[in-house]
Protein backbone atom coordinates (compact mmCIF):
# COMPACT_ATOMS: atom_id res chain seq x y z
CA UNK A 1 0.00 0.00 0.00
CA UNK A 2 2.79 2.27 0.23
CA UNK A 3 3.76 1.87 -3.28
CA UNK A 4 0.24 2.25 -4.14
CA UNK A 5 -0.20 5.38 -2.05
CA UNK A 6 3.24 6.85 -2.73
CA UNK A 7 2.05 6.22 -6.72
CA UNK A 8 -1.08 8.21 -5.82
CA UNK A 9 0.74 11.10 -4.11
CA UNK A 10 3.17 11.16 -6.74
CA UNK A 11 0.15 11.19 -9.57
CA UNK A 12 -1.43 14.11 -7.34
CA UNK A 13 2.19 15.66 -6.97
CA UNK A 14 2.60 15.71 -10.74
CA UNK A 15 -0.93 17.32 -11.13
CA UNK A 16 -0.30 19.88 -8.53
CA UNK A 17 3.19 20.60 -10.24
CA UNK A 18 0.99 20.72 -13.63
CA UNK A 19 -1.41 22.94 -12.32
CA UNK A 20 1.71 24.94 -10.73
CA UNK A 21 3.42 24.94 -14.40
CA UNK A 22 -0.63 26.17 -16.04
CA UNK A 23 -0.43 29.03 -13.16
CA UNK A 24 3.04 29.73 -13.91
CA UNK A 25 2.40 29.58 -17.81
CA UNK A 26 -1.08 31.60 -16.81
CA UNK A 27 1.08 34.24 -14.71
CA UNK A 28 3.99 34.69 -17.43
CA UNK A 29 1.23 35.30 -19.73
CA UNK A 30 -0.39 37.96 -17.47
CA UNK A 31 3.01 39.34 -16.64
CA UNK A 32 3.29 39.89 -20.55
CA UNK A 33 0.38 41.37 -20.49
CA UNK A 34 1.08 43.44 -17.82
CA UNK A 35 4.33 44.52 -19.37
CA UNK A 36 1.87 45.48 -22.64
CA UNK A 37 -0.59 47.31 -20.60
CA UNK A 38 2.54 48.99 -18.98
CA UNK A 39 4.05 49.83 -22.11
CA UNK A 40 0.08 51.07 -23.58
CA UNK A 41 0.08 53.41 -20.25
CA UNK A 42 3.24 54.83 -21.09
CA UNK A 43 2.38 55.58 -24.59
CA UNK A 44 -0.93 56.89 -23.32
CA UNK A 45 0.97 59.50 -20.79
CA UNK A 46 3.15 60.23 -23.74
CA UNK A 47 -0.02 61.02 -25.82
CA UNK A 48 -1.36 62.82 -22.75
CA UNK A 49 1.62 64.67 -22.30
CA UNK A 50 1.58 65.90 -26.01
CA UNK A 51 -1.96 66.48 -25.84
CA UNK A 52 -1.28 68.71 -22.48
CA UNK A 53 1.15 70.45 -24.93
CA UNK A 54 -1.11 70.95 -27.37
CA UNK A 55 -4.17 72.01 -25.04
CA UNK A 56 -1.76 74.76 -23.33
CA UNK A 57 -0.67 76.11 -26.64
CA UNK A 58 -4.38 76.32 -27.57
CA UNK A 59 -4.81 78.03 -24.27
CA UNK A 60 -2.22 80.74 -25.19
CA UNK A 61 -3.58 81.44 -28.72
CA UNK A 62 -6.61 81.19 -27.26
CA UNK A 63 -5.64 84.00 -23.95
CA UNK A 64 -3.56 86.00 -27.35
CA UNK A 65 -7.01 86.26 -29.32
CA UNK A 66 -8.67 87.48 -26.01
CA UNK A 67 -6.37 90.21 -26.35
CA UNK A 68 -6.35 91.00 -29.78
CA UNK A 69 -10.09 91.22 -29.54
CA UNK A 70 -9.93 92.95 -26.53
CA UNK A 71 -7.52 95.36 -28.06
CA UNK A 72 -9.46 95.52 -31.39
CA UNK A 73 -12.44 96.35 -29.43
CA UNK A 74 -10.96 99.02 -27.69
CA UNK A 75 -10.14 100.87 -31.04
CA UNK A 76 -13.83 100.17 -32.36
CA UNK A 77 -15.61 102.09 -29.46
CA UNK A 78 -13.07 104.62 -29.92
CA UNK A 79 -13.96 104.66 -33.42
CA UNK A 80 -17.56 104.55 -32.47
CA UNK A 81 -16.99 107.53 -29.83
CA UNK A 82 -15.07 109.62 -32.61
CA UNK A 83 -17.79 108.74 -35.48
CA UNK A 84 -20.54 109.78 -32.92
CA UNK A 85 -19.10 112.89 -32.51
CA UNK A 86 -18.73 113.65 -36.13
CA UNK A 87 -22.55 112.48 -36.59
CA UNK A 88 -23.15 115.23 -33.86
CA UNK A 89 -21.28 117.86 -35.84
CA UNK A 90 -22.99 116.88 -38.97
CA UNK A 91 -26.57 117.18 -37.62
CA UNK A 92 -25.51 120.50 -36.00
CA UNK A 93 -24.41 121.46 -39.54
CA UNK A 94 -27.40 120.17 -41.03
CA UNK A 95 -29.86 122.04 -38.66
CA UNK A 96 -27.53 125.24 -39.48
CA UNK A 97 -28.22 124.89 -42.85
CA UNK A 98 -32.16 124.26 -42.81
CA UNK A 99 -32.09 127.19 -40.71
CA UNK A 100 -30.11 129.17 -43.53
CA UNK A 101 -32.25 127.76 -45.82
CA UNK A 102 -35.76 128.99 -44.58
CA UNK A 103 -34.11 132.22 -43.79
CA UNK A 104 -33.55 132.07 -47.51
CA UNK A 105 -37.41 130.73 -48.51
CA UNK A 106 -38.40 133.77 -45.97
CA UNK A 107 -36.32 136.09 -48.26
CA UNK A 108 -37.47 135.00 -51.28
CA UNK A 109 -40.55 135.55 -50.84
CA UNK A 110 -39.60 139.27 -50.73
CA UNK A 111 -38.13 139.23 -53.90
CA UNK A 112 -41.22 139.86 -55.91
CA UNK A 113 -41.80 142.67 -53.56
CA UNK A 114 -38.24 144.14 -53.66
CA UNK A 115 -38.85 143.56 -57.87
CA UNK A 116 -42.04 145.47 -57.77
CA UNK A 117 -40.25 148.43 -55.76
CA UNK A 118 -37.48 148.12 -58.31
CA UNK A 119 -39.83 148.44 -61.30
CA UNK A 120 -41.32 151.35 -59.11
CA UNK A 121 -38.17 153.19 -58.86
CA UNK A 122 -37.00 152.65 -62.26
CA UNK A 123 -40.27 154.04 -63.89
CA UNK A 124 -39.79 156.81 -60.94
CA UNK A 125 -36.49 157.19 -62.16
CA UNK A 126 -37.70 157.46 -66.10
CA UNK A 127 -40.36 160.15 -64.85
CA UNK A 128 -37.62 162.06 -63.46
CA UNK A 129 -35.36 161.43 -66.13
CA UNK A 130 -37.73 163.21 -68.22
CA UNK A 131 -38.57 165.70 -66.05
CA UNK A 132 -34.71 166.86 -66.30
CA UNK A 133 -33.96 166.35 -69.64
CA UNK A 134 -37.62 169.14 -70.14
CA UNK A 135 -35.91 171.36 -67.34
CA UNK A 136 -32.28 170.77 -69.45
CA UNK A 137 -33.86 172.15 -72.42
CA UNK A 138 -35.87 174.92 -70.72
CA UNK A 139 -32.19 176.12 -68.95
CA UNK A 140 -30.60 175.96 -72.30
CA UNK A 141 -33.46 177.97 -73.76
CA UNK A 142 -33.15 181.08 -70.82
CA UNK A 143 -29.55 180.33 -71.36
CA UNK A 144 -29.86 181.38 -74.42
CA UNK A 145 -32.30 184.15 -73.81
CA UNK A 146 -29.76 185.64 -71.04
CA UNK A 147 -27.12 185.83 -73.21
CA UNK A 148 -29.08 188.00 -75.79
CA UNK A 149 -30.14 189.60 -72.90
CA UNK A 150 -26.97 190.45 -71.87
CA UNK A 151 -25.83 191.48 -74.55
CA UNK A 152 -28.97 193.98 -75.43
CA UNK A 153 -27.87 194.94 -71.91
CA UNK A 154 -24.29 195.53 -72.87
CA UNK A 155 -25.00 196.94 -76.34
CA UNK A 156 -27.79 199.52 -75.07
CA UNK A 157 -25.16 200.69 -71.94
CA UNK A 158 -22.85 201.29 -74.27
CA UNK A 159 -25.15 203.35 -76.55
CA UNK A 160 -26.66 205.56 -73.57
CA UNK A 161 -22.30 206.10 -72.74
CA UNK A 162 -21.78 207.01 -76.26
CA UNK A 163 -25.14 209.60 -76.03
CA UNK A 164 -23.67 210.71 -72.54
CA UNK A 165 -20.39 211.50 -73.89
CA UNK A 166 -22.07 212.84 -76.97
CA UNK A 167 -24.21 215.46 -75.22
């Protein structure tokens, strides 16, 4: 029985070391995989790494735009600002002139008026005219009648001197 139970041990021995050499065989292959997951994580915190790279140059284009926009938006509402105040002017100037230009309607409506006068003055003016050139010729006529006159005057002075000095 010895032989018989040593044989059984042994058999059971054998299966136990087969089972040990399946769990070794079982354990190298999860140590392989291990390694390969190992070696995966490491290539995934080298992608992660990059891809932390990556995101924080994003972030600084990203934090550069901010400021470019901000910047650009600065000069906009300073452009807005200046623009507003030229609208400003431009409606002042545009108020000046509608006021310039019913001063203007108001005047032109005296225009007939002021042509009327005009007319008025220049047929005054004709009257007149004509009323000089009549008192023109009526001078040159006495003018003309003073002379012979004067000279009657002259010629009959010097005929009462010449009977003075003759008597």
């Amino acid at each position: 029985m010895s032989d018989v139970i040593l044989q059984q041990i042994l058999a059971e021995l054998q299966g136990v070391k087969s089972e040990i050499n399946g769990m070794k065989t079982e354990i190298s292959g999860m140590k392989t995989e291990i390694s390969g997951m190992k070696t995966e994580i490491s290539g995934m915190k080298t992608e992660i790494s990059g891809m932390k790279t990556e995101i924080s140059g994003i972030k600084s284009d990203v934090n550069n735009l901010k400021s470019e926009f901000a910047a650009f938006k600065s000069e906009i509402v300073g452009e807005l600002v200046i623009i507003k105040d030229e609208i400003e002017n431009i409606k002042a100037d545009i108020f000046t002139i509608k006021a310039d230009i019913e001063s203007i309607k108001e005047d032109t409506k005296l225009i007939p008026l002021i042509q009327q006068a005009v007319s008025e003055v220049n047929t005054e003016v004709v009257a007149g005219r004509d009323s000089l050139e009549r008192i023109d010729r009526s001078l040159r006529g006495h003018d003309a009648t003073l002379d012979i006159l004067a000279r009657r005057s002259i010629d009959q002075e010097a005929e009462l001197k010449r009977l003075a000095a003759s008597a």
